[in-house]
PDB file of N, CA and C in Angstrom:
ATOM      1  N   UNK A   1       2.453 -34.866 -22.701  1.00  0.00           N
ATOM      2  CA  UNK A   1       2.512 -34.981 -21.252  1.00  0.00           C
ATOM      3  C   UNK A   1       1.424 -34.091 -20.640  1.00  0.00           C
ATOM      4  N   UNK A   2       0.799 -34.548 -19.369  1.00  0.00           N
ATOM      5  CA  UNK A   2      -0.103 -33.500 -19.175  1.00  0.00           C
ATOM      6  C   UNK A   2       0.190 -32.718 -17.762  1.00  0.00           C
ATOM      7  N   UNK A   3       0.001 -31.720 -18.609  1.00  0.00           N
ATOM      8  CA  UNK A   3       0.372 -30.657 -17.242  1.00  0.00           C
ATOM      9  C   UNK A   3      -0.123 -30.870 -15.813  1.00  0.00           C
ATOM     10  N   UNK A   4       0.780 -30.550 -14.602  1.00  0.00           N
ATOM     11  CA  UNK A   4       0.548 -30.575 -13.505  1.00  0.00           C
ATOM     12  C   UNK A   4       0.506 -29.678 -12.690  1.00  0.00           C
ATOM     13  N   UNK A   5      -0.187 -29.131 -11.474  1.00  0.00           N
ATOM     14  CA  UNK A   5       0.059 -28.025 -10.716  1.00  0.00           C
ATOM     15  C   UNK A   5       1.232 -28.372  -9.953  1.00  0.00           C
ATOM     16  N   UNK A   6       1.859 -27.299 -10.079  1.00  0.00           N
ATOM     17  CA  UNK A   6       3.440 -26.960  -8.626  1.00  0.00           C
ATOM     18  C   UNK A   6       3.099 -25.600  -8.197  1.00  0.00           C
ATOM     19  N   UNK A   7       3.532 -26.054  -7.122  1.00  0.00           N
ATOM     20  CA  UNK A   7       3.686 -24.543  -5.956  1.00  0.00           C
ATOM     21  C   UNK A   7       5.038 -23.951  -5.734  1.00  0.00           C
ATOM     22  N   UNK A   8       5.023 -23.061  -6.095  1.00  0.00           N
ATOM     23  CA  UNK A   8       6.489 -22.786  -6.146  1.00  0.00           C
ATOM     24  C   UNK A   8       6.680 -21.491  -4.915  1.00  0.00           C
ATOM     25  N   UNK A   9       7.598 -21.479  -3.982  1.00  0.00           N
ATOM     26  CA  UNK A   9       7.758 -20.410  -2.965  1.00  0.00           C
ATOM     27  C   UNK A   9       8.763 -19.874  -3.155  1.00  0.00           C
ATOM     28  N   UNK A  10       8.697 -18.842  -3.603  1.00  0.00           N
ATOM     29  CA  UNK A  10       9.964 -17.849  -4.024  1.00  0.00           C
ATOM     30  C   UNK A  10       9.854 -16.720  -2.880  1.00  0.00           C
ATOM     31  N   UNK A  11      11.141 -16.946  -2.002  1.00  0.00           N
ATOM     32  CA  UNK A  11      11.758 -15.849  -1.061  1.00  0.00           C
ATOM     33  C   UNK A  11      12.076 -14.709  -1.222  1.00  0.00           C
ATOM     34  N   UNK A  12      11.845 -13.758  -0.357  1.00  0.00           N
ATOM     35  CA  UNK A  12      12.467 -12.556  -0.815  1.00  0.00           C
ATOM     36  C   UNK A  12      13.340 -12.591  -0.325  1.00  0.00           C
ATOM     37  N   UNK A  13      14.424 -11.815  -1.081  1.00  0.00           N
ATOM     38  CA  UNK A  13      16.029 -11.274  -0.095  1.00  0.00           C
ATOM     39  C   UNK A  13      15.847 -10.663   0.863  1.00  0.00           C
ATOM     40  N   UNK A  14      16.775 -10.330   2.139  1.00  0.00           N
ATOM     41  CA  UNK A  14      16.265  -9.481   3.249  1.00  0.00           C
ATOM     42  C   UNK A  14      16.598  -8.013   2.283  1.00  0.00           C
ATOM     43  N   UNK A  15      14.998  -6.849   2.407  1.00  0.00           N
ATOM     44  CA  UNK A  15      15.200  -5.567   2.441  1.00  0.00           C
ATOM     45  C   UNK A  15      14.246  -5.572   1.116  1.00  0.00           C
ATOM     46  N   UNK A  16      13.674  -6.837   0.635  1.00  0.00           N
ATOM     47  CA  UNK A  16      12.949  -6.927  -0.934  1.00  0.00           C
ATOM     48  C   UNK A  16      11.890  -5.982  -0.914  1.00  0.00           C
ATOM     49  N   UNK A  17      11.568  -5.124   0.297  1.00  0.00           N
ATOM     50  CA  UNK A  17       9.757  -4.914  -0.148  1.00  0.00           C
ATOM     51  C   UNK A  17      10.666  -3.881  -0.973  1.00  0.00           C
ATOM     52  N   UNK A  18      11.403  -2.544  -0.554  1.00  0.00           N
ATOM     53  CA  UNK A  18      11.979  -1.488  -1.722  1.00  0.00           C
ATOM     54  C   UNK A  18      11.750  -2.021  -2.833  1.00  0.00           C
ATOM     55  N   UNK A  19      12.447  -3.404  -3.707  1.00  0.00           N
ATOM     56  CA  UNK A  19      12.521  -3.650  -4.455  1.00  0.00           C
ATOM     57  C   UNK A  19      11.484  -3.696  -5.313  1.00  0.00           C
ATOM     58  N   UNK A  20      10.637  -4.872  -4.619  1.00  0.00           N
ATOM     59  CA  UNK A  20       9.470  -5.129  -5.043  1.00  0.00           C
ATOM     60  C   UNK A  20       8.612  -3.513  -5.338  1.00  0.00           C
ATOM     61  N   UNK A  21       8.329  -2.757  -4.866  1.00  0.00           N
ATOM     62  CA  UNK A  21       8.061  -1.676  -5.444  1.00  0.00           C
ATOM     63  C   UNK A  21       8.771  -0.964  -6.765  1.00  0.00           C
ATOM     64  N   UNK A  22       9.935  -0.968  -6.682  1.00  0.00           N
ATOM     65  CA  UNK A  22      11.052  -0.518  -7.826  1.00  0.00           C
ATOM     66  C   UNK A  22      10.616  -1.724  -9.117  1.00  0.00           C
ATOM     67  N   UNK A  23      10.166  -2.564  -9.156  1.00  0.00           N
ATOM     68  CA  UNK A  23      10.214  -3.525 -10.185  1.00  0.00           C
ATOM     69  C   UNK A  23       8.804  -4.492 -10.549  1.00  0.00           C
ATOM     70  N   UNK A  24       7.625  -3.850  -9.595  1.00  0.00           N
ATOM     71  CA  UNK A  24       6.734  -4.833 -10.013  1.00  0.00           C
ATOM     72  C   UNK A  24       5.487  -4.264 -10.699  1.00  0.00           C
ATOM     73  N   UNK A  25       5.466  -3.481 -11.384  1.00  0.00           N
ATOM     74  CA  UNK A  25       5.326  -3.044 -12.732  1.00  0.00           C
ATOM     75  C   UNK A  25       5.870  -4.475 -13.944  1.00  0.00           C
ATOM     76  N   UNK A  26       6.834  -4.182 -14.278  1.00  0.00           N
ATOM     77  CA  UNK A  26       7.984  -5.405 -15.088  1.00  0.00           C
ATOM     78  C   UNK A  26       6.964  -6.787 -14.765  1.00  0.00           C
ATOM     79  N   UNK A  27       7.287  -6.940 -13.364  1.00  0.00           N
ATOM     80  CA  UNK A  27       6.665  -7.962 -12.577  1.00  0.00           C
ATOM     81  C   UNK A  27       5.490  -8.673 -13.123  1.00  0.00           C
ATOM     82  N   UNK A  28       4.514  -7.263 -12.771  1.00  0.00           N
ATOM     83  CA  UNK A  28       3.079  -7.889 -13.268  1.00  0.00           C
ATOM     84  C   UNK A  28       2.704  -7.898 -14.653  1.00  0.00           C
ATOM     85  N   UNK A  29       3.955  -7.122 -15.844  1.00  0.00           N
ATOM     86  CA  UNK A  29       3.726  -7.393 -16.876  1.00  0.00           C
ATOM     87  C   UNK A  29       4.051  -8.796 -17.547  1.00  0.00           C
ATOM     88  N   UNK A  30       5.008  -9.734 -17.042  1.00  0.00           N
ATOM     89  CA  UNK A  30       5.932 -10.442 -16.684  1.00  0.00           C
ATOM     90  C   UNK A  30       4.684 -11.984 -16.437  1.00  0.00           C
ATOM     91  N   UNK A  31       3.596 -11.497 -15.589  1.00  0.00           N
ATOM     92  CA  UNK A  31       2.891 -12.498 -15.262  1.00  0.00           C
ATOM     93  C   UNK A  31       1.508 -12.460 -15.940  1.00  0.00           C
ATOM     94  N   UNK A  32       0.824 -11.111 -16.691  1.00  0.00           N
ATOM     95  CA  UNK A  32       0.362 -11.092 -17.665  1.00  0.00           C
ATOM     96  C   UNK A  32       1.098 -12.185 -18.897  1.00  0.00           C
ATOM     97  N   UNK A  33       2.044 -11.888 -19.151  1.00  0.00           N
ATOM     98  CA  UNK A  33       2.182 -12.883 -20.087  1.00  0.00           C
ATOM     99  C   UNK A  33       2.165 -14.619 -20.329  1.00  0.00           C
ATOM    100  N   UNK A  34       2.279 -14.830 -18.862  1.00  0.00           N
ATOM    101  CA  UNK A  34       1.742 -16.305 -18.481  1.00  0.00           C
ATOM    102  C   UNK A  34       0.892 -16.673 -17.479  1.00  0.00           C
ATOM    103  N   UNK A  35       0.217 -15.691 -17.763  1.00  0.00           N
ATOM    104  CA  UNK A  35      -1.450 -15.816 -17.474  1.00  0.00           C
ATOM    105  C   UNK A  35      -1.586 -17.171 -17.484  1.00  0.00           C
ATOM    106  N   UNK A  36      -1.877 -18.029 -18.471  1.00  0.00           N
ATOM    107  CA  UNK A  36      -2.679 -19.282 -18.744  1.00  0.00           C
ATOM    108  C   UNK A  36      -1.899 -20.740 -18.225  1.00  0.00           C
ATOM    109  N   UNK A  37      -0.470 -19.714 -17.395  1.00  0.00           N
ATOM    110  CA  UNK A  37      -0.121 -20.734 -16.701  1.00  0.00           C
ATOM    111  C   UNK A  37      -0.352 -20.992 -15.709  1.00  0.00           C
ATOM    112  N   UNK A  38      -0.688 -19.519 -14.891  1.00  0.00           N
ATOM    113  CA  UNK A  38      -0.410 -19.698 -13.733  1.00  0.00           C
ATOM    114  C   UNK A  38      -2.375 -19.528 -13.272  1.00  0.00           C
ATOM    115  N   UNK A  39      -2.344 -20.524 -11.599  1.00  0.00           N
ATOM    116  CA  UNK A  39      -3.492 -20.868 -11.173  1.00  0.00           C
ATOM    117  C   UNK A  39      -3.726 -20.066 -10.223  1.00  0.00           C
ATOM    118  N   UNK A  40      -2.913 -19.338  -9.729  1.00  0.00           N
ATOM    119  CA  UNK A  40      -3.437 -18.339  -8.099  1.00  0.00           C
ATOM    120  C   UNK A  40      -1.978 -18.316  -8.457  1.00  0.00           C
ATOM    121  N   UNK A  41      -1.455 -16.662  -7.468  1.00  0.00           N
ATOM    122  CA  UNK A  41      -0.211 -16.694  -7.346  1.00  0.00           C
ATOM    123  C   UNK A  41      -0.363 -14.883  -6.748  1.00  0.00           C
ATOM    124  N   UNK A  42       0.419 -14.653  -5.093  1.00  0.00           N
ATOM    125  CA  UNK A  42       0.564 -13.531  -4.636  1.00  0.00           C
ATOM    126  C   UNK A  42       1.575 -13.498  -3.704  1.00  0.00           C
ATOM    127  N   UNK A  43       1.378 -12.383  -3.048  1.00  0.00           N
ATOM    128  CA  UNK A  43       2.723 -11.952  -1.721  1.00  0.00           C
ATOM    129  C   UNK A  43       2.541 -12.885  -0.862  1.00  0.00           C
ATOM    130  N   UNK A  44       3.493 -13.418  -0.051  1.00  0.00           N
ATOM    131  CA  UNK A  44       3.811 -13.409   1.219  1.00  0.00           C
ATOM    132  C   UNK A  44       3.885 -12.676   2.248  1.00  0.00           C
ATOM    133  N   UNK A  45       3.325 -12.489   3.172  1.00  0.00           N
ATOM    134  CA  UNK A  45       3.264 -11.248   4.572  1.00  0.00           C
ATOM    135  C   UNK A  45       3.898 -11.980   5.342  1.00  0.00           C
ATOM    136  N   UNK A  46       4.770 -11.475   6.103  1.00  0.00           N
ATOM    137  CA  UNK A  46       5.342 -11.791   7.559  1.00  0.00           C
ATOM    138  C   UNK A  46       4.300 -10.832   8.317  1.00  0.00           C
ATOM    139  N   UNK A  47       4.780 -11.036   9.671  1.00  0.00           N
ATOM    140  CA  UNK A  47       3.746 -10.855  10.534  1.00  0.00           C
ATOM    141  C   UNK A  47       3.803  -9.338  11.225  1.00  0.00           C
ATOM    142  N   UNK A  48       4.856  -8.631  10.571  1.00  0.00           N
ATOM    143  CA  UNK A  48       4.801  -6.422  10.501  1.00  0.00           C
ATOM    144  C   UNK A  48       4.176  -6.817   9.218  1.00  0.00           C
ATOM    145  N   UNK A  49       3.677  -7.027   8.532  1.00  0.00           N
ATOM    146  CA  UNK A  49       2.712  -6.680   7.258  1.00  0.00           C
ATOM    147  C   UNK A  49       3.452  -6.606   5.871  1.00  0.00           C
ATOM    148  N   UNK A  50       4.884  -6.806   5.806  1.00  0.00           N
ATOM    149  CA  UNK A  50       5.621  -6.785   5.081  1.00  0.00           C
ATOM    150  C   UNK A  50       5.612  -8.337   4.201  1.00  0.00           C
ATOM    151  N   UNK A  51       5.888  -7.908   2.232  1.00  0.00           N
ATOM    152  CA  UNK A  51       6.181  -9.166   1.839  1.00  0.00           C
ATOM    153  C   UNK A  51       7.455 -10.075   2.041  1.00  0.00           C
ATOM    154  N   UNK A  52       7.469 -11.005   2.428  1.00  0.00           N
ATOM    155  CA  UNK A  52       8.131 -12.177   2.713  1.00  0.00           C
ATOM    156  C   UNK A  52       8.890 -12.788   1.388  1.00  0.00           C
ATOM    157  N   UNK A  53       7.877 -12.650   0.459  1.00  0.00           N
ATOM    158  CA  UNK A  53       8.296 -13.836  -1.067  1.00  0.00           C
ATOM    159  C   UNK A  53       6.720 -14.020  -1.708  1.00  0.00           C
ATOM    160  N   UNK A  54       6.610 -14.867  -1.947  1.00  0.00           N
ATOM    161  CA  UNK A  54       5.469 -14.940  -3.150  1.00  0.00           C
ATOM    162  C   UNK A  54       5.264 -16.803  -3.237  1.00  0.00           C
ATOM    163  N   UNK A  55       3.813 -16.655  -3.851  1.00  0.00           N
ATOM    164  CA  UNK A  55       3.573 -18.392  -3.565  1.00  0.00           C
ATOM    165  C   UNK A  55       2.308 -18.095  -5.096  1.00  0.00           C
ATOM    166  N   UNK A  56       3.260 -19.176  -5.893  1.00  0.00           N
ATOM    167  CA  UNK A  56       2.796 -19.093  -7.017  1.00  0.00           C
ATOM    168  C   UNK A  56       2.298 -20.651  -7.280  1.00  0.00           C
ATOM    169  N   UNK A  57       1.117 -20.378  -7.624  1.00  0.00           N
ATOM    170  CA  UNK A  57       0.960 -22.124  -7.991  1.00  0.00           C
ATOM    171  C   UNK A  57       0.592 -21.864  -9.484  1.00  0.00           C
ATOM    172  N   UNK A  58       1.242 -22.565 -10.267  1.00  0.00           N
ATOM    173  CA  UNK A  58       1.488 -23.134 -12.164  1.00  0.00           C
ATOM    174  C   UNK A  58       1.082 -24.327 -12.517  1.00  0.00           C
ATOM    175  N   UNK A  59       0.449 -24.287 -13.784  1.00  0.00           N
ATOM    176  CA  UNK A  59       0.469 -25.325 -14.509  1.00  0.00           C
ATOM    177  C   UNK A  59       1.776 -25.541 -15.293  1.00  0.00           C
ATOM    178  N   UNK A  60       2.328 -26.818 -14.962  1.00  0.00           N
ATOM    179  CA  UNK A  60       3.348 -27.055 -16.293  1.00  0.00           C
ATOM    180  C   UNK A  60       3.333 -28.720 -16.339  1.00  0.00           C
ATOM    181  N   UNK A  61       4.332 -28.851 -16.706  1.00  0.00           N
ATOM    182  CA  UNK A  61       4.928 -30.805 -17.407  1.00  0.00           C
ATOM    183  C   UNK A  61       5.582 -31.100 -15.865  1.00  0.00           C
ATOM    184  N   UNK A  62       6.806 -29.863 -15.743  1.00  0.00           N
ATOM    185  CA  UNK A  62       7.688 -30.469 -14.598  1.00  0.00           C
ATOM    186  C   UNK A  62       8.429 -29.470 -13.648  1.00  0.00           C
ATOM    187  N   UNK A  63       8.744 -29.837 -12.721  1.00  0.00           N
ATOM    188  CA  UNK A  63       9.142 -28.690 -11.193  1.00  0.00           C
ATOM    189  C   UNK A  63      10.003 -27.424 -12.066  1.00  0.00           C
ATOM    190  N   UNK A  64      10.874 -28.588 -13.420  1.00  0.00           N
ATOM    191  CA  UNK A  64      11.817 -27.435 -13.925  1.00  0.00           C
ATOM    192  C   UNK A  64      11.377 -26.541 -14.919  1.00  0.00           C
ATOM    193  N   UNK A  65      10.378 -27.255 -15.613  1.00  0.00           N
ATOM    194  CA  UNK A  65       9.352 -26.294 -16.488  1.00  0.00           C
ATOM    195  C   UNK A  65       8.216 -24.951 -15.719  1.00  0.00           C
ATOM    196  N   UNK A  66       7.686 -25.415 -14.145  1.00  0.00           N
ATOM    197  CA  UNK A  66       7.712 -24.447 -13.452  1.00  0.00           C
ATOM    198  C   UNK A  66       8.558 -23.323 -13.508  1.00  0.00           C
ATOM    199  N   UNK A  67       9.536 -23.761 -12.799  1.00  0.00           N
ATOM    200  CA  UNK A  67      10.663 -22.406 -12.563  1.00  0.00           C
ATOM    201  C   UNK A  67      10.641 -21.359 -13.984  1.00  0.00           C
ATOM    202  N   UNK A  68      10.658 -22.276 -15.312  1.00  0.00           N
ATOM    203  CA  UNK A  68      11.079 -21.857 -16.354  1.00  0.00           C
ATOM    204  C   UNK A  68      10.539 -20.400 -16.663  1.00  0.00           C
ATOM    205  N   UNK A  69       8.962 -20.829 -16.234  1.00  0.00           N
ATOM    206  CA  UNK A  69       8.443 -19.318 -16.208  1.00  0.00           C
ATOM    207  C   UNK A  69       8.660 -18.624 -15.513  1.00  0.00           C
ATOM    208  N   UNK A  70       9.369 -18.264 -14.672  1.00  0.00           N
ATOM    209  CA  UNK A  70       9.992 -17.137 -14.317  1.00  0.00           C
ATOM    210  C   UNK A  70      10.927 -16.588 -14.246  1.00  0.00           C
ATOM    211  N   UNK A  71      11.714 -17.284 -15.871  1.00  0.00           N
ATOM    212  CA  UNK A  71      12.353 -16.489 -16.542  1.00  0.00           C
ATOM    213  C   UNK A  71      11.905 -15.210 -16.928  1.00  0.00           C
ATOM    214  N   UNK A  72      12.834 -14.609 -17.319  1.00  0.00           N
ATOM    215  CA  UNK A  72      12.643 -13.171 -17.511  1.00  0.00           C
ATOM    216  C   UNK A  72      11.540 -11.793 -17.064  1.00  0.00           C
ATOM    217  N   UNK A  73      11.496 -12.629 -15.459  1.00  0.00           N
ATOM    218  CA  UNK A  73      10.941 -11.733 -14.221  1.00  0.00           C
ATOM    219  C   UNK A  73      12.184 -11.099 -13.657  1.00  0.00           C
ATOM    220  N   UNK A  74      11.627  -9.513 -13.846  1.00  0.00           N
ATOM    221  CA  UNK A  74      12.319  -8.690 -13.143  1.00  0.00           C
ATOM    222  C   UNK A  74      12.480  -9.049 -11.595  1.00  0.00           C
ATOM    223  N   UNK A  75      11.494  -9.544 -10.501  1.00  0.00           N
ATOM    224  CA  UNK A  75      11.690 -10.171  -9.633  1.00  0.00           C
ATOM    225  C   UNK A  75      13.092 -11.367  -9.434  1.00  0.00           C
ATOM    226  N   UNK A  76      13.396 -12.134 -10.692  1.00  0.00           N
ATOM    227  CA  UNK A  76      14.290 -12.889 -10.599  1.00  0.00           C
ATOM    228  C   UNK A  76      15.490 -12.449 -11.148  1.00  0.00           C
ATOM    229  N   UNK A  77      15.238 -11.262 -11.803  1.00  0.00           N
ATOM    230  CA  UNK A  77      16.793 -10.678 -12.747  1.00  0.00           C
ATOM    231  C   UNK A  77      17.842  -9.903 -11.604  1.00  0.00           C
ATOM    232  N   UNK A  78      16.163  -8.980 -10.866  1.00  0.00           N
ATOM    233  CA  UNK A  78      16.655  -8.025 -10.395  1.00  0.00           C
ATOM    234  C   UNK A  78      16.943  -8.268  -8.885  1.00  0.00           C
ATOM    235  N   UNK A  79      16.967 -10.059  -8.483  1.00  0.00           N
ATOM    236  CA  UNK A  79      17.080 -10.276  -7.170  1.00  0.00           C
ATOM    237  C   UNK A  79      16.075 -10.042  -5.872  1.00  0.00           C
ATOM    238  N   UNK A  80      15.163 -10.104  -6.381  1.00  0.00           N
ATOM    239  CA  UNK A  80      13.718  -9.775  -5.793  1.00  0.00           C
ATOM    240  C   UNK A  80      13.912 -10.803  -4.649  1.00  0.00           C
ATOM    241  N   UNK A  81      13.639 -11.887  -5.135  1.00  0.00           N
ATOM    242  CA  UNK A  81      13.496 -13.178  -4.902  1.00  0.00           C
ATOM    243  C   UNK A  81      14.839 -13.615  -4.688  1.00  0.00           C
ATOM    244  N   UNK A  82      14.870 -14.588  -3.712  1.00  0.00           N
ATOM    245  CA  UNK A  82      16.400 -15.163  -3.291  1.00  0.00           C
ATOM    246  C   UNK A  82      16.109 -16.967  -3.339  1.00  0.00           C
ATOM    247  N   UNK A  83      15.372 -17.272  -3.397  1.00  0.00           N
ATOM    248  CA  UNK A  83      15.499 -18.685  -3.651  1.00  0.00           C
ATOM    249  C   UNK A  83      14.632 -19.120  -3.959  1.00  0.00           C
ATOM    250  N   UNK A  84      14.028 -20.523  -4.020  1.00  0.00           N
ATOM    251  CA  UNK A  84      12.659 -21.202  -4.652  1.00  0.00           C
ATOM    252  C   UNK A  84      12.577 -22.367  -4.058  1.00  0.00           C
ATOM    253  N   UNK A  85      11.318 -22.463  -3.825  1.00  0.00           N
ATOM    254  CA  UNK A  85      11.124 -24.279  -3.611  1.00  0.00           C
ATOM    255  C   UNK A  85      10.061 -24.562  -4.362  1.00  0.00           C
ATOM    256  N   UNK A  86       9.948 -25.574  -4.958  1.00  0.00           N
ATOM    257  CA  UNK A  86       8.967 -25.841  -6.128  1.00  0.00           C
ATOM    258  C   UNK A  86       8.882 -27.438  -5.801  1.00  0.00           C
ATOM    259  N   UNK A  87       7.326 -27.533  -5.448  1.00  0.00           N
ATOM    260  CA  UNK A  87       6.902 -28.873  -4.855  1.00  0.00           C
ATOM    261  C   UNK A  87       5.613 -28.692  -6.046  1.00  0.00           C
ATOM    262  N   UNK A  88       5.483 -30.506  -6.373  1.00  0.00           N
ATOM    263  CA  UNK A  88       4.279 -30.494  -7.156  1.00  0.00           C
ATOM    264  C   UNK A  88       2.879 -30.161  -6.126  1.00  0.00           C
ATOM    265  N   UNK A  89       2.023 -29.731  -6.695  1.00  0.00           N
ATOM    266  CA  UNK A  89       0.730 -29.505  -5.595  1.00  0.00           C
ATOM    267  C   UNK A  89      -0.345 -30.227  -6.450  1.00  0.00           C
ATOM    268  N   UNK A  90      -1.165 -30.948  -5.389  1.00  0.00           N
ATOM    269  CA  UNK A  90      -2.434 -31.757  -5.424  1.00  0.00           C
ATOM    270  C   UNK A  90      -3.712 -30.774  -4.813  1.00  0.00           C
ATOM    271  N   UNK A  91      -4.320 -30.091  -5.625  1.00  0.00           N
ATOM    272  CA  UNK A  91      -5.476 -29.205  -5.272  1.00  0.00           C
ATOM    273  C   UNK A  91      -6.823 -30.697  -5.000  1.00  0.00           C
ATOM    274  N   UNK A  92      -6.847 -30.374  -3.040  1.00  0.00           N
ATOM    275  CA  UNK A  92      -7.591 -31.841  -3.033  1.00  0.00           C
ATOM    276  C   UNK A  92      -8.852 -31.324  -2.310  1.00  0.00           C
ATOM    277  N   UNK A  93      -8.975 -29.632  -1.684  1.00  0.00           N
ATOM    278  CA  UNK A  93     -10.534 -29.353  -1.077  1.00  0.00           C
ATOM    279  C   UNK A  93     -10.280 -27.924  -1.168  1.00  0.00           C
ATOM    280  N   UNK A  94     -11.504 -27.213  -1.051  1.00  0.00           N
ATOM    281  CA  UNK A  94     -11.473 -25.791  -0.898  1.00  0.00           C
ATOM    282  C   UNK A  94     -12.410 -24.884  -2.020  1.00  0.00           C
ATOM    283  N   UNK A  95     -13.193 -24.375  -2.026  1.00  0.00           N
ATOM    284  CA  UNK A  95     -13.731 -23.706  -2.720  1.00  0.00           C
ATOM    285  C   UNK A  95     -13.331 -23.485  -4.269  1.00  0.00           C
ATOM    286  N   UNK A  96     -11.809 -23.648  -4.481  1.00  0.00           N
ATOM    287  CA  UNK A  96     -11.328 -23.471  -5.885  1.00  0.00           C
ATOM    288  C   UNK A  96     -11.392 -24.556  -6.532  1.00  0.00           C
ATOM    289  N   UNK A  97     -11.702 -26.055  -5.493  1.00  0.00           N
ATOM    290  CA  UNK A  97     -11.697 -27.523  -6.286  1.00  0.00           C
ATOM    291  C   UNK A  97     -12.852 -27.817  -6.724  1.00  0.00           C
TER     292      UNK A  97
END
C-alpha cells in the first residue's frame, strides 16, 4: 500500500503548556524515533502566545496507522493532548511541494 500524508491536530487539555514543559523531552525523544514518518509537525499558539495542541502531518497507509504513531508519546500517556482529528492531507502548493 502506499503511504499517504494525514494531518493530524492533536489538542491540548486546558492548562497543557505546564505539561508540555514537564514532558517534552520524552516528547521529542518520542518523535526522533519516527522521524521518517513524520513530514513537518509543531505547536499550536493561541493568540496570548500560548500552545494550543500540535499539527503533525505523517506519512502512513491509514488515518489509524497515523494515530498509531503516537503511541507511546508522553504527550498522549501523560494527557498532554486531549483529542485528535486526523484528516488525510493533499500537499497541493507552497514552497515544500
Amino acid at each position: 500500500m502506499t503511504q499517504k500524508l494525514f494531518a493530524i491536530v492533536a489538542h491540548d487539555n486546558p492548562g497543557g503548556s505546564a505539561a508540555r514543559k514537564q514532558y517534552r523531552d520524552g516528547h521529542l525523544d518520542h518523535f526522533r524515533q519516527i522521524a521518517s514518518s513524520i513530514a513537518v509537525a509543531g505547536p499550536l499558539i493561541d493568540g496570548n502566545g500560548d500552545s494550543a495542541g500540535s499539527l503533525i502531518i505523517v506519512k502512513a497507509d491509514s488515518a489509524r496507522a497515523a494515530l498509531q504513531l503516537l503511541d507511546g508519546d508522553p504527550f498522549v500517556s501523560k494527557g498532554v493532548w486531549s483529542e485528535f482529528d486526523v484528516k488525510a492531507f493533499k500537499a497541493a502548493s507552497g514552497e515544500w511541494v
